[in-house]
C-alpha atoms as a PDB file:
ATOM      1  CA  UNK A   1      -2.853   3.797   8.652  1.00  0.00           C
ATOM      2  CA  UNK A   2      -2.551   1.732  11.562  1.00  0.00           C
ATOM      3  CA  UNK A   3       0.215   2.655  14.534  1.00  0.00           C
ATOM      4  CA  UNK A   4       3.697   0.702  14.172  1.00  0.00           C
ATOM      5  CA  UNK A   5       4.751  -0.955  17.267  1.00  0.00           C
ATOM      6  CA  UNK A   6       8.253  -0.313  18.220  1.00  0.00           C
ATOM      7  CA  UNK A   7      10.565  -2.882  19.467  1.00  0.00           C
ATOM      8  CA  UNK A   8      14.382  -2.911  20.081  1.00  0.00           C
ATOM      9  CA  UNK A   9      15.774  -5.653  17.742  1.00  0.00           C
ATOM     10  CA  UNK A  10      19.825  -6.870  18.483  1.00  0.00           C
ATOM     11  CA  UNK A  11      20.873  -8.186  15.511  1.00  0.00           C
ATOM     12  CA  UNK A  12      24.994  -9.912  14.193  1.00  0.00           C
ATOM     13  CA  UNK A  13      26.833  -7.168  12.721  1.00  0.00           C
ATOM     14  CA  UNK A  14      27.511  -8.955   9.566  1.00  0.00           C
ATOM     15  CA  UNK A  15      23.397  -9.151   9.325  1.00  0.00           C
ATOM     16  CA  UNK A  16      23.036  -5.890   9.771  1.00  0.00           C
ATOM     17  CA  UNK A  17      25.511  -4.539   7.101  1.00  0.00           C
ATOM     18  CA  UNK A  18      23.921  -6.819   4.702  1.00  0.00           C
ATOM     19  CA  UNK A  19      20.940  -5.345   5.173  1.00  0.00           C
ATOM     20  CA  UNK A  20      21.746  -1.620   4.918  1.00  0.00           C
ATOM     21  CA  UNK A  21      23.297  -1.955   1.672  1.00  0.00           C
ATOM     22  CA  UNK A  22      20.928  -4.077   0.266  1.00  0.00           C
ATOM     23  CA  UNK A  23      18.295  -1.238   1.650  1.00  0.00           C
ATOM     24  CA  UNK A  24      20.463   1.460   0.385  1.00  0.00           C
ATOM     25  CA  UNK A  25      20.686  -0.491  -3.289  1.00  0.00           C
ATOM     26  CA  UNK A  26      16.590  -0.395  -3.545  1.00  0.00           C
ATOM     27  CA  UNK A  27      16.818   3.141  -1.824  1.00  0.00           C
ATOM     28  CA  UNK A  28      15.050   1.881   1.396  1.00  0.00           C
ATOM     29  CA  UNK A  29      15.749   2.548   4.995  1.00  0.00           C
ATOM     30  CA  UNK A  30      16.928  -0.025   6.735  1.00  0.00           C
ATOM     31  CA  UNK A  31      13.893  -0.431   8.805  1.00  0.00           C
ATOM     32  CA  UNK A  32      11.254  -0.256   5.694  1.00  0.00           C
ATOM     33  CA  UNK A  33      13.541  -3.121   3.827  1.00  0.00           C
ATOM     34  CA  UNK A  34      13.203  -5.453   6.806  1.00  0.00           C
ATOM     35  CA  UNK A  35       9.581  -4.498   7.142  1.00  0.00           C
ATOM     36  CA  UNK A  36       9.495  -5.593   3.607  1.00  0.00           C
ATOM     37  CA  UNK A  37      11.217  -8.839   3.981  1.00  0.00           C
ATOM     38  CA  UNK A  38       9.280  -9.980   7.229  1.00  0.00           C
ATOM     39  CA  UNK A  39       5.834  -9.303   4.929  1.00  0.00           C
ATOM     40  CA  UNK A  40       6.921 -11.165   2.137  1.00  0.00           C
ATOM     41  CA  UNK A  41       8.544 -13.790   4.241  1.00  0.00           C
ATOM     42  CA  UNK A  42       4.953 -14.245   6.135  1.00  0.00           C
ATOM     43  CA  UNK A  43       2.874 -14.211   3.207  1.00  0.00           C
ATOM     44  CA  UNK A  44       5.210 -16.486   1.176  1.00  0.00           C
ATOM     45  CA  UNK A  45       4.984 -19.012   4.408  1.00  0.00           C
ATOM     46  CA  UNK A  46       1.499 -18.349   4.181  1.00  0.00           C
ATOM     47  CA  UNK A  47       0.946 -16.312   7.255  1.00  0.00           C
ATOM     48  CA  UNK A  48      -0.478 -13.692   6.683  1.00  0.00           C
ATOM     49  CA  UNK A  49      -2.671 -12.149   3.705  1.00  0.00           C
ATOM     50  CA  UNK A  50      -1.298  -9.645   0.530  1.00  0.00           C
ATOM     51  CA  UNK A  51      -2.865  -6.781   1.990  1.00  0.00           C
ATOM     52  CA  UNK A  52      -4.505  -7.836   5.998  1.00  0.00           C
ATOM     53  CA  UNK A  53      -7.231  -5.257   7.088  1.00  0.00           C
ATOM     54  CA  UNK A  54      -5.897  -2.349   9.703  1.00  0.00           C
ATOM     55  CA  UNK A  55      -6.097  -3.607  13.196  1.00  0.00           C
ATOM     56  CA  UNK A  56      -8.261  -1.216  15.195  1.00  0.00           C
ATOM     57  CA  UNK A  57      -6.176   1.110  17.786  1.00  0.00           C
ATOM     58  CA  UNK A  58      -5.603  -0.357  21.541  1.00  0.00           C
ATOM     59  CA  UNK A  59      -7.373   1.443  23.959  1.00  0.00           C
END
């Protein structure tokens, strides 16, 4: 599995709430239901593929 890149994200407070219970109501983290949303969102605008191939480590 390819490394995750880490990036601080400042987000409304009202967003953010939203989004932990709707994580916590499909028993997500927080961070693994917006990684879900941002996937579907790209594929659904039709950029990116179901399942891309790995991107090969940075050197």
């Amino acid at each position: 599995m390819a490394e995750k890149k880490k990036f601080l994200l400042r987000i409304d407070e009202g967003i953010y709430s939203a989004l932990e219970k709707w994580a916590a109501d499909e028993l997500r983290s927080i961070n693994a239901q917006m990684e879900f949303l941002l996937k579907e969102a790209l594929k659904n605008a039709g950029r990116q593929k179901e399942n891309p191939p790995p991107t090969p480590p940075e050197e």
